[in-house]
Each structure stands twice: as C-alpha cells, then as structure tokens.
PDB file of N, CA and C in Angstrom:
ATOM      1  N   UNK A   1      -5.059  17.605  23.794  1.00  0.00           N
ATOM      2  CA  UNK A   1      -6.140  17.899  24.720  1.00  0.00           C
ATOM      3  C   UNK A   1      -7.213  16.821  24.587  1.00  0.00           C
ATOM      4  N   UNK A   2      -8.111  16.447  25.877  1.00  0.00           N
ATOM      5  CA  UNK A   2      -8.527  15.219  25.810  1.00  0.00           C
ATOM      6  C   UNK A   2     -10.021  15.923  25.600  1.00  0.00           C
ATOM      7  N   UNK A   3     -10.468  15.174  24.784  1.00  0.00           N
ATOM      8  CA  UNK A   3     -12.438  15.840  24.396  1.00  0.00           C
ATOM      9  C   UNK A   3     -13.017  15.652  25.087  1.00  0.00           C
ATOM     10  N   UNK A   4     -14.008  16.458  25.618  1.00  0.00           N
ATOM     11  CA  UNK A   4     -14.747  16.405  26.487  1.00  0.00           C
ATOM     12  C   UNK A   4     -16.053  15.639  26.108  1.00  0.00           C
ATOM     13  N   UNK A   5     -16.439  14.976  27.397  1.00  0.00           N
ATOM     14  CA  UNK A   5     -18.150  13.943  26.821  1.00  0.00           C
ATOM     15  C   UNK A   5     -19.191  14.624  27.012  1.00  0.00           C
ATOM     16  N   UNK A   6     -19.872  14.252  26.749  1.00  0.00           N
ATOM     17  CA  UNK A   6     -21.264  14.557  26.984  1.00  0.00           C
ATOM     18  C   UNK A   6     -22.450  13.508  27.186  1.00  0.00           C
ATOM     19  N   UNK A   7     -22.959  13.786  27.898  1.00  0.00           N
ATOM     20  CA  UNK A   7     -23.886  13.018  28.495  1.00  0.00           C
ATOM     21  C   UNK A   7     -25.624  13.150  28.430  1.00  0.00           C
ATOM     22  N   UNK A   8     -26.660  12.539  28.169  1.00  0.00           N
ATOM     23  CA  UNK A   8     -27.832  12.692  28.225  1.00  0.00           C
ATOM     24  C   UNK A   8     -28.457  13.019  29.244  1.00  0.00           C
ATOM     25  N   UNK A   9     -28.013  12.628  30.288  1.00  0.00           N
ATOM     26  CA  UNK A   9     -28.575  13.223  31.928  1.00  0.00           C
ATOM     27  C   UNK A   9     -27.046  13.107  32.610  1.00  0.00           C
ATOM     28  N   UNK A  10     -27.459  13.276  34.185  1.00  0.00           N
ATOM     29  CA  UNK A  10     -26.347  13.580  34.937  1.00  0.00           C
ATOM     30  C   UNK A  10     -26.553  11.519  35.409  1.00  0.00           C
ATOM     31  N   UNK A  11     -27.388  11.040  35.335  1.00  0.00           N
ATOM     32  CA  UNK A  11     -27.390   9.930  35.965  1.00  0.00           C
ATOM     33  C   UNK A  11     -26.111   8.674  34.807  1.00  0.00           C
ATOM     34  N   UNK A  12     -26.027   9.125  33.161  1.00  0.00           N
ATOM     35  CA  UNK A  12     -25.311   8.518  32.329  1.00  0.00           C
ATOM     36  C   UNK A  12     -23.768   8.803  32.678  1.00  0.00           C
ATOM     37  N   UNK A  13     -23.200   9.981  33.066  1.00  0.00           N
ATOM     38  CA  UNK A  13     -22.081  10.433  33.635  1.00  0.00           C
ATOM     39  C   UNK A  13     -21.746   9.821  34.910  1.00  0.00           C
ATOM     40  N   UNK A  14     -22.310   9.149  35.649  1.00  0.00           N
ATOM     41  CA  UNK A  14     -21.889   8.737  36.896  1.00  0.00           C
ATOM     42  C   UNK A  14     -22.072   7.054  37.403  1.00  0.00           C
ATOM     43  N   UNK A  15     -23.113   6.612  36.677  1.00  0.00           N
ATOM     44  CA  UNK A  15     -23.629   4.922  36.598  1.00  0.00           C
ATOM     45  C   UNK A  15     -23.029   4.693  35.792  1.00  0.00           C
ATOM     46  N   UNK A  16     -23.160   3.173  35.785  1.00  0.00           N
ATOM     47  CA  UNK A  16     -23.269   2.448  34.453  1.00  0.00           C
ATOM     48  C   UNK A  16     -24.701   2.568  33.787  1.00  0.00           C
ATOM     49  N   UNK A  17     -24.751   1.912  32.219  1.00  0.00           N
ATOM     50  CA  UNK A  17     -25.301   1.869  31.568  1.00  0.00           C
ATOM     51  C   UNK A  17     -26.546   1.690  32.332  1.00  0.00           C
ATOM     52  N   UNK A  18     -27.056   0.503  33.127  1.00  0.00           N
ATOM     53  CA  UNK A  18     -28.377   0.038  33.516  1.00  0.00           C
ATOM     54  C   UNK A  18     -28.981   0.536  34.943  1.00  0.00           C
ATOM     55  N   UNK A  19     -28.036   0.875  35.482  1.00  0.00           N
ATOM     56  CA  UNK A  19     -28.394   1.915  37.118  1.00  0.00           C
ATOM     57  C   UNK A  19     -28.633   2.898  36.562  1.00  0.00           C
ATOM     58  N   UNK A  20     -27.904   3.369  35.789  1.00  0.00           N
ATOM     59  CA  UNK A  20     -28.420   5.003  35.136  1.00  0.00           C
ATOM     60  C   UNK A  20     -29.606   5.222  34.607  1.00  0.00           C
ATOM     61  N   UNK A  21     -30.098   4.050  34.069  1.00  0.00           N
ATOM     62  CA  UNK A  21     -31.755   3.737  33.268  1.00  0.00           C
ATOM     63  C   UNK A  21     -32.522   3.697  34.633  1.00  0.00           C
ATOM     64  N   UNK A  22     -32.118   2.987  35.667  1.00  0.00           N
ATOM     65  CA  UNK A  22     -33.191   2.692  36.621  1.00  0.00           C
ATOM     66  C   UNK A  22     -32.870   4.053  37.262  1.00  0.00           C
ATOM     67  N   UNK A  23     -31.732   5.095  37.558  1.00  0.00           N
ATOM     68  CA  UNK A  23     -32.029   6.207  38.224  1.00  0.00           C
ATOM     69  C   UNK A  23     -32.369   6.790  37.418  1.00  0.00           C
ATOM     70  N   UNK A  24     -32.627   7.309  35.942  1.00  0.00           N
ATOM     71  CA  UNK A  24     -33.440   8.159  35.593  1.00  0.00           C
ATOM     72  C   UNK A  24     -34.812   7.802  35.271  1.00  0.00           C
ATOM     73  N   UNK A  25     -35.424   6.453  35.275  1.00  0.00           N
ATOM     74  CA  UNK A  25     -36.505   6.317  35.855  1.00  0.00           C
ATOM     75  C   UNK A  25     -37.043   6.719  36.767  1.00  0.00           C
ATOM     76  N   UNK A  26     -36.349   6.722  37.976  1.00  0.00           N
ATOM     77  CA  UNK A  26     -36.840   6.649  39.384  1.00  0.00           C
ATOM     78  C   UNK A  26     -36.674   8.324  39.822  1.00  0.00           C
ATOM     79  N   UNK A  27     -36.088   9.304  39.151  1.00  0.00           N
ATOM     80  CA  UNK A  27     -35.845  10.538  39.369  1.00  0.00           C
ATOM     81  C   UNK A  27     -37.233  11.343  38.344  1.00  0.00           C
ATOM     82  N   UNK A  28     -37.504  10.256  37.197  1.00  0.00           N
ATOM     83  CA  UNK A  28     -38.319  10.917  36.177  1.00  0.00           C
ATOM     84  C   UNK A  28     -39.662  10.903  37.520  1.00  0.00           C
ATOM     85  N   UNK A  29     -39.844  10.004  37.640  1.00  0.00           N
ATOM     86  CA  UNK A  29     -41.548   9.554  38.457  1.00  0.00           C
ATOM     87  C   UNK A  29     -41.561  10.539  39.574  1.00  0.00           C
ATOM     88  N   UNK A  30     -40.539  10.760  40.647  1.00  0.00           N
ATOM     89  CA  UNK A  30     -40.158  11.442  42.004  1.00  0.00           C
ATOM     90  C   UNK A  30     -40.473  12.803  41.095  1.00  0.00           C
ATOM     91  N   UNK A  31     -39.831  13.566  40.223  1.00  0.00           N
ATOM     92  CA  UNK A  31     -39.785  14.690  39.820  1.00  0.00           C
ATOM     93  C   UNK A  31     -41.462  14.560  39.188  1.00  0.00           C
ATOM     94  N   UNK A  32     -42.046  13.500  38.811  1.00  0.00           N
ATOM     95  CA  UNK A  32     -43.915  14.079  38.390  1.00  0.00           C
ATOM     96  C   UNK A  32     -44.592  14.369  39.722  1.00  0.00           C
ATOM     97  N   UNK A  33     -44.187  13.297  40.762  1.00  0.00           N
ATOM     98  CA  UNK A  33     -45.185  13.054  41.954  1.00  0.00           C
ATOM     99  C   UNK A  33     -44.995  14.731  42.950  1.00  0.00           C
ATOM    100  N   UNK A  34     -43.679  14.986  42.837  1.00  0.00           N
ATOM    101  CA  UNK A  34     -43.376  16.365  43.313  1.00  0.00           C
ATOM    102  C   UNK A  34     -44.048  17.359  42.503  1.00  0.00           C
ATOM    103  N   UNK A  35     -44.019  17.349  41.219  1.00  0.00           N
ATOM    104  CA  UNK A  35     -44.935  18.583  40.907  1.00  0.00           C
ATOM    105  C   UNK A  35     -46.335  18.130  41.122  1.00  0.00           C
ATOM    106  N   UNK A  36     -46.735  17.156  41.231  1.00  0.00           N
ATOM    107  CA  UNK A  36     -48.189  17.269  41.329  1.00  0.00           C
ATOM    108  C   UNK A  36     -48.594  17.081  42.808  1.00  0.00           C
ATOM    109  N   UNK A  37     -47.688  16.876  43.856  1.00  0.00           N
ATOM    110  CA  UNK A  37     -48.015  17.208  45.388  1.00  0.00           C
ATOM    111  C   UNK A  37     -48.325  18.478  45.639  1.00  0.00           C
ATOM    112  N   UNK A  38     -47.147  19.166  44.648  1.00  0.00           N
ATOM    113  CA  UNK A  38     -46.885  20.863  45.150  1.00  0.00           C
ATOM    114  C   UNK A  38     -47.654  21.648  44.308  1.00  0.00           C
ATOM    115  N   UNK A  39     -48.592  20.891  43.251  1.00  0.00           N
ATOM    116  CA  UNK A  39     -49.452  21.534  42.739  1.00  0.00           C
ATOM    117  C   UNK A  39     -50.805  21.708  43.881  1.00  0.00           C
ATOM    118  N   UNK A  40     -50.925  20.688  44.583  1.00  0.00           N
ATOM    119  CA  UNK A  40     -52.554  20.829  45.190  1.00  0.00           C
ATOM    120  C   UNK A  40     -52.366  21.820  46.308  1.00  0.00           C
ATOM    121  N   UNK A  41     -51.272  22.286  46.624  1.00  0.00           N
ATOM    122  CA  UNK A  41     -51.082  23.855  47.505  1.00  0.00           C
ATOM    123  C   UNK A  41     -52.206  23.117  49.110  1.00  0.00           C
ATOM    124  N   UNK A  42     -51.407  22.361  49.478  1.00  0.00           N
ATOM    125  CA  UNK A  42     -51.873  22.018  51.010  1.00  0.00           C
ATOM    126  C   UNK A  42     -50.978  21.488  51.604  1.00  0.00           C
ATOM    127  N   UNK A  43     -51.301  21.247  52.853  1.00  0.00           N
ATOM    128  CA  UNK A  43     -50.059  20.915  53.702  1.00  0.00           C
ATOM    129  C   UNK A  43     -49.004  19.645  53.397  1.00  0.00           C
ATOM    130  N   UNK A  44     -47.827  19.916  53.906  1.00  0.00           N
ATOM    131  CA  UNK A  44     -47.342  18.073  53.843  1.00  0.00           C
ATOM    132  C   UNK A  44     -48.278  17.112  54.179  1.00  0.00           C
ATOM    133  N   UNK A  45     -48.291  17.733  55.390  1.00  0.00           N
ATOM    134  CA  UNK A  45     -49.391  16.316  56.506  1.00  0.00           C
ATOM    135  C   UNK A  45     -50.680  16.160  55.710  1.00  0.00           C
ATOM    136  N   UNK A  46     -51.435  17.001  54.830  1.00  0.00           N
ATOM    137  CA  UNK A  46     -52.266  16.571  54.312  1.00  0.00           C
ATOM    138  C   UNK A  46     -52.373  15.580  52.884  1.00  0.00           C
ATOM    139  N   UNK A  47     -51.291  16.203  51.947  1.00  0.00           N
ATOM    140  CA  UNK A  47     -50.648  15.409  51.138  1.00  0.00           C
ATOM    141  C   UNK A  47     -49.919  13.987  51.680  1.00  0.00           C
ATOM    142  N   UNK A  48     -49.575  14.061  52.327  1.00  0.00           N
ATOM    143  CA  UNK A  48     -48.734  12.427  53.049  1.00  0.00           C
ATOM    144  C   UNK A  48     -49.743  11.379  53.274  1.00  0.00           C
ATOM    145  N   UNK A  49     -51.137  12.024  53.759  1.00  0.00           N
ATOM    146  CA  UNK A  49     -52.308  11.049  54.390  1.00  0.00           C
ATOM    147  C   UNK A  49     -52.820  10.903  53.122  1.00  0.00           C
ATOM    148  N   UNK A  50     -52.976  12.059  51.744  1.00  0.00           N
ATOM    149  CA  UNK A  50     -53.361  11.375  50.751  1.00  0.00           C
ATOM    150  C   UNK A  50     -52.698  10.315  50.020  1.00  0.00           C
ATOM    151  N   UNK A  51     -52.011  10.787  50.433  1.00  0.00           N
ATOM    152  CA  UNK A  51     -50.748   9.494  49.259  1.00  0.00           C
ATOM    153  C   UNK A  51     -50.478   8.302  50.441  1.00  0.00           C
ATOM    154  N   UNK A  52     -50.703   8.180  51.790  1.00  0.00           N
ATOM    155  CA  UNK A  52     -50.950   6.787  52.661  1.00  0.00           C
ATOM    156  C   UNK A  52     -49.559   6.940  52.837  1.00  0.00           C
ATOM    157  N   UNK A  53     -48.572   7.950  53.201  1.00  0.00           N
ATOM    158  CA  UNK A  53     -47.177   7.703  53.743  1.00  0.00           C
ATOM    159  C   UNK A  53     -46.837   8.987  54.689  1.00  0.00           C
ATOM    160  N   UNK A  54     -46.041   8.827  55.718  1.00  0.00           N
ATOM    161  CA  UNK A  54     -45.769  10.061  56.749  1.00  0.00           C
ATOM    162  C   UNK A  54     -45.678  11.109  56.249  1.00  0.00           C
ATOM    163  N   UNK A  55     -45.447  12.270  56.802  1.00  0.00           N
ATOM    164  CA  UNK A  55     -45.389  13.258  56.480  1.00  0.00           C
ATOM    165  C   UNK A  55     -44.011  13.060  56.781  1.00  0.00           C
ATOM    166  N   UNK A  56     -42.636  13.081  57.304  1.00  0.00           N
ATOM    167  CA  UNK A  56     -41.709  12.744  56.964  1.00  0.00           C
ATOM    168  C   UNK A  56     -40.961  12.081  55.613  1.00  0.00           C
ATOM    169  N   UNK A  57     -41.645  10.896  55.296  1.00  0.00           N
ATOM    170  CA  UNK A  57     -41.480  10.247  54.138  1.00  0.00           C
ATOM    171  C   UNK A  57     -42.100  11.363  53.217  1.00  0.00           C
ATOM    172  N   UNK A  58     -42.745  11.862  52.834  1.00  0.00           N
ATOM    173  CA  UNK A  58     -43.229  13.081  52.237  1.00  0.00           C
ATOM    174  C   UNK A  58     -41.987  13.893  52.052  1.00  0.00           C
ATOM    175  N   UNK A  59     -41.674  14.508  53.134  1.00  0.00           N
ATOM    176  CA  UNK A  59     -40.575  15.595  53.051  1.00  0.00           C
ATOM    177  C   UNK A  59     -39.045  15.037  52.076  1.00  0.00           C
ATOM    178  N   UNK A  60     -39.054  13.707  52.769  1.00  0.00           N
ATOM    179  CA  UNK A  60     -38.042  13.283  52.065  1.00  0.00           C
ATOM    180  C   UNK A  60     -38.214  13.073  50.243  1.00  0.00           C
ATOM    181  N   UNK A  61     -39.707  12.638  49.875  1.00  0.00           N
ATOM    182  CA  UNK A  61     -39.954  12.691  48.548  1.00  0.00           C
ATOM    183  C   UNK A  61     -39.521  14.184  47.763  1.00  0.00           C
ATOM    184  N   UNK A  62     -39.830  15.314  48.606  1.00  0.00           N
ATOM    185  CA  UNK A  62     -39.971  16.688  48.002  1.00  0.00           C
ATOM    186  C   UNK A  62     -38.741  17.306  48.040  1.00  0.00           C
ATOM    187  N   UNK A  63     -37.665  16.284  48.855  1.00  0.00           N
ATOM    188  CA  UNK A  63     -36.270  16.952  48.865  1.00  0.00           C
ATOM    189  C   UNK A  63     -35.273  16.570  48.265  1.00  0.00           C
ATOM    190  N   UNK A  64     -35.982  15.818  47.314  1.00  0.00           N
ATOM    191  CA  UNK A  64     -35.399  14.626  46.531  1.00  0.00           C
ATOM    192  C   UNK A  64     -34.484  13.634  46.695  1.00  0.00           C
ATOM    193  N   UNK A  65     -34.639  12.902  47.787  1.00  0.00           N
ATOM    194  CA  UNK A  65     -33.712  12.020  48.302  1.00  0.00           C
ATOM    195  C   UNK A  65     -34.070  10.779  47.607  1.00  0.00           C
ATOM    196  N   UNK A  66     -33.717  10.761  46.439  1.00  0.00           N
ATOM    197  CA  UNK A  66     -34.196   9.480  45.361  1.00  0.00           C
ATOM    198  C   UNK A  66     -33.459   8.113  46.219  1.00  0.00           C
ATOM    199  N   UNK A  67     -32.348   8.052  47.169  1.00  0.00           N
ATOM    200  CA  UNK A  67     -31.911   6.700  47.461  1.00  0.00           C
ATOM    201  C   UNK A  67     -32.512   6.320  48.439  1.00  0.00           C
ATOM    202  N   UNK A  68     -33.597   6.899  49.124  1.00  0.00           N
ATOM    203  CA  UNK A  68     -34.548   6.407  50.068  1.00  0.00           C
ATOM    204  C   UNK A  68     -36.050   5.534  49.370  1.00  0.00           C
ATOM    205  N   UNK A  69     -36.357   5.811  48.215  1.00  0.00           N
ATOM    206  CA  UNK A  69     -37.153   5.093  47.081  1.00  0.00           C
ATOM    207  C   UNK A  69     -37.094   4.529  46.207  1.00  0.00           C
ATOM    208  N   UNK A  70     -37.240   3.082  45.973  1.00  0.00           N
ATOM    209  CA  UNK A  70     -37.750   2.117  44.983  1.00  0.00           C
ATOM    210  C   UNK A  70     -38.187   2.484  44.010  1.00  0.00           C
ATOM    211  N   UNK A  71     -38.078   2.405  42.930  1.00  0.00           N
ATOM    212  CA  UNK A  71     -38.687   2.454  41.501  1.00  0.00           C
ATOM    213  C   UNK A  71     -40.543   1.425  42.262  1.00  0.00           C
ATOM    214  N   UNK A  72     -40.412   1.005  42.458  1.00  0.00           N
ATOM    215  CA  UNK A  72     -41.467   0.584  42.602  1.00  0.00           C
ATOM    216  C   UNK A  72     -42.457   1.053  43.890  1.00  0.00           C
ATOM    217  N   UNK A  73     -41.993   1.917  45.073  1.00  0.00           N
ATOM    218  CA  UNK A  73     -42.564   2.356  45.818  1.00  0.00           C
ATOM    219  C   UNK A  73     -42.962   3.988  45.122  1.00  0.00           C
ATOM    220  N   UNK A  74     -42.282   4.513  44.366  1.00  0.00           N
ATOM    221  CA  UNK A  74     -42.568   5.766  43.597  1.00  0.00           C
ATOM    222  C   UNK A  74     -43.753   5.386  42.772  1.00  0.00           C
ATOM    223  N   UNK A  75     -43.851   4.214  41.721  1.00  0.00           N
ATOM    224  CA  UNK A  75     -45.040   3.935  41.110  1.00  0.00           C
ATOM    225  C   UNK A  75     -46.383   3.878  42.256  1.00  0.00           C
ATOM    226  N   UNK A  76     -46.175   3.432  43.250  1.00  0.00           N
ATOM    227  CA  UNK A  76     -47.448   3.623  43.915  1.00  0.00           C
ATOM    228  C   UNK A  76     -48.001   4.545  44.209  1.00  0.00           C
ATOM    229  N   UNK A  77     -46.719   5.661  44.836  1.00  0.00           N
ATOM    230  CA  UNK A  77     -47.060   6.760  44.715  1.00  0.00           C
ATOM    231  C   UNK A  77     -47.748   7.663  43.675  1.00  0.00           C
ATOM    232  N   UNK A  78     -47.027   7.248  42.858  1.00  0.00           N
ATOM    233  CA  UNK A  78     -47.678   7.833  41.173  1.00  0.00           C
ATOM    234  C   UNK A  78     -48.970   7.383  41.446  1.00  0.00           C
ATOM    235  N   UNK A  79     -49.464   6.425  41.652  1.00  0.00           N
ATOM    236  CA  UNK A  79     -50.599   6.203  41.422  1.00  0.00           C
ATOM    237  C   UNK A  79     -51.775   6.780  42.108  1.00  0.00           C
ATOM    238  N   UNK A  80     -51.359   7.048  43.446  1.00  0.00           N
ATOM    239  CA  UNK A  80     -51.541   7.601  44.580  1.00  0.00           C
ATOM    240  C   UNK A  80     -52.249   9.136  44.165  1.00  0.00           C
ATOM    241  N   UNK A  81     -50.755   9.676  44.002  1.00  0.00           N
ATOM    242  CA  UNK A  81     -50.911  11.032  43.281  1.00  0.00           C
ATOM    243  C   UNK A  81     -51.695  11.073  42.190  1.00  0.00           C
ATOM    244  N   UNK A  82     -52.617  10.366  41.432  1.00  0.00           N
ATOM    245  CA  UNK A  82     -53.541  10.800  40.514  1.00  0.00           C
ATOM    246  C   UNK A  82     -52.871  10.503  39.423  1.00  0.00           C
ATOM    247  N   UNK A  83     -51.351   9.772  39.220  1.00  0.00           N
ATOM    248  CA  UNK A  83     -50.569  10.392  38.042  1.00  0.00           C
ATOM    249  C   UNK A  83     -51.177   8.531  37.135  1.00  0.00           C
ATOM    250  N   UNK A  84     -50.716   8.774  35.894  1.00  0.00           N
ATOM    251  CA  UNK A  84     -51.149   7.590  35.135  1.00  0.00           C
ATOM    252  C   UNK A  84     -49.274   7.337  34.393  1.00  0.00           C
ATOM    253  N   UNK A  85     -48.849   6.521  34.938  1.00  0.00           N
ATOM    254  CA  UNK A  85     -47.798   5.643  34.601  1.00  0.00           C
ATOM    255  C   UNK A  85     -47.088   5.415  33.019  1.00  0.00           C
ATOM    256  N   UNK A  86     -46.831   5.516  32.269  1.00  0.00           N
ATOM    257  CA  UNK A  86     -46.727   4.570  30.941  1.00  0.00           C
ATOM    258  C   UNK A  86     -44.948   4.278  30.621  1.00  0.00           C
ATOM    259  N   UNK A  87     -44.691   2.933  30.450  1.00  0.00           N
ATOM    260  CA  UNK A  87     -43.346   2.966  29.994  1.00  0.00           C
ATOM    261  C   UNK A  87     -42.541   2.970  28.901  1.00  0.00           C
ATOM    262  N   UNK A  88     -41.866   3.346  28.429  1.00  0.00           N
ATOM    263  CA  UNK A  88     -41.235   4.081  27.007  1.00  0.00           C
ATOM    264  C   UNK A  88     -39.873   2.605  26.862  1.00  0.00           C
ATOM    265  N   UNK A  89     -39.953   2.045  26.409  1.00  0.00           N
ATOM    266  CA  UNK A  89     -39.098   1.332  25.746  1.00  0.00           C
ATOM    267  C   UNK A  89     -38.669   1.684  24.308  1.00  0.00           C
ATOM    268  N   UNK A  90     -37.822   1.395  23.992  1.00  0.00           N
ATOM    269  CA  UNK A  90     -37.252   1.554  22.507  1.00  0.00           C
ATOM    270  C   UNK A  90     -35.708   1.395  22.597  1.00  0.00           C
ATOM    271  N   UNK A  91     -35.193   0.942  21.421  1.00  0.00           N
ATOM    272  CA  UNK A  91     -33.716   0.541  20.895  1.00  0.00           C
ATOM    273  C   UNK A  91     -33.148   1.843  21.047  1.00  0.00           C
ATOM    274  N   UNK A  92     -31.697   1.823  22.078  1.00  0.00           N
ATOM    275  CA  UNK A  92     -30.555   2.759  22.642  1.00  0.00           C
ATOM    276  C   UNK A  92     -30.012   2.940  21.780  1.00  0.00           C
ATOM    277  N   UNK A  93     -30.328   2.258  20.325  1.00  0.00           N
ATOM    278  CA  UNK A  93     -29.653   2.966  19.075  1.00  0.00           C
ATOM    279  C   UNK A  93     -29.982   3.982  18.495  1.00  0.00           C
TER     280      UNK A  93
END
C-alpha cells in the first residue's frame, strides 16, 4: 500500500515548490483584506470606492477568485484596507 502525503496547505499538493509560496502568499493577503472588508459591515459599492476598485472587482476579491489578482495588486489593497503588510522569510528547513 502506497503512503499517503501530507501537505502544509492545499496550494503545496498541487504547485510546485515556488507557485505554491507565491499562491499561499497571495491567498494569505486576499483571505486578511476579506476579513477586514467584511468586518466594516457596509456595502460592496461602498467598500470598493474605499479601497479605489469596482464594486465588481470587489465581489470578485470576496469570492475568492485569487487568479484574477497579483500578489502585488492585493498588497495595495492591503494597504488600502488599513491592513499593515510584513514578510516572513526563513529557511524551508
């Protein structure tokens, strides 16, 4: 019988090594900016004009369509959203 793996996220099971780093980056930031949109309890359209993007593009942030966003268009957002950024490096050993 063949052993089964295990994996640290669902993004290590399906990438390689370095897409999997940049999608669980880019899923970590999407998953802060979503709780803290859906924390301020107001509309899309009002949240979208705060954060300077449609209310469409909005919807798509909250439905998690991570392949419509950049690691680097999410940081703006982050920033947008009030959120404060920091990056975690350290040895995969």
């Amino acid at each position: 019988m063949k052993k089964a793996q295990t994996f640290a996220n669902v993004w290590d099971a399906i990438e390689g090594p370095e897409a999997a780093a940049m999608m669980t980056m880019r899923s970590d930031v999407m998953i802060a900016i979503t709780d803290q949109v859906r924390g301020w309890h107001t509309t899309q359209a009002r949240a979208a004009r705060k954060l300077g993007i449609t209310q469409p593009r909005l919807n798509d942030l909250l439905h998690g369509k991570i392949s419509k966003f950049s690691l680097d268009a999410l940081l703006t957002l982050a920033t947008r959203a009030g959120l404060k950024v920091k990056l975690d490096v350290r040895s995969a050993a």
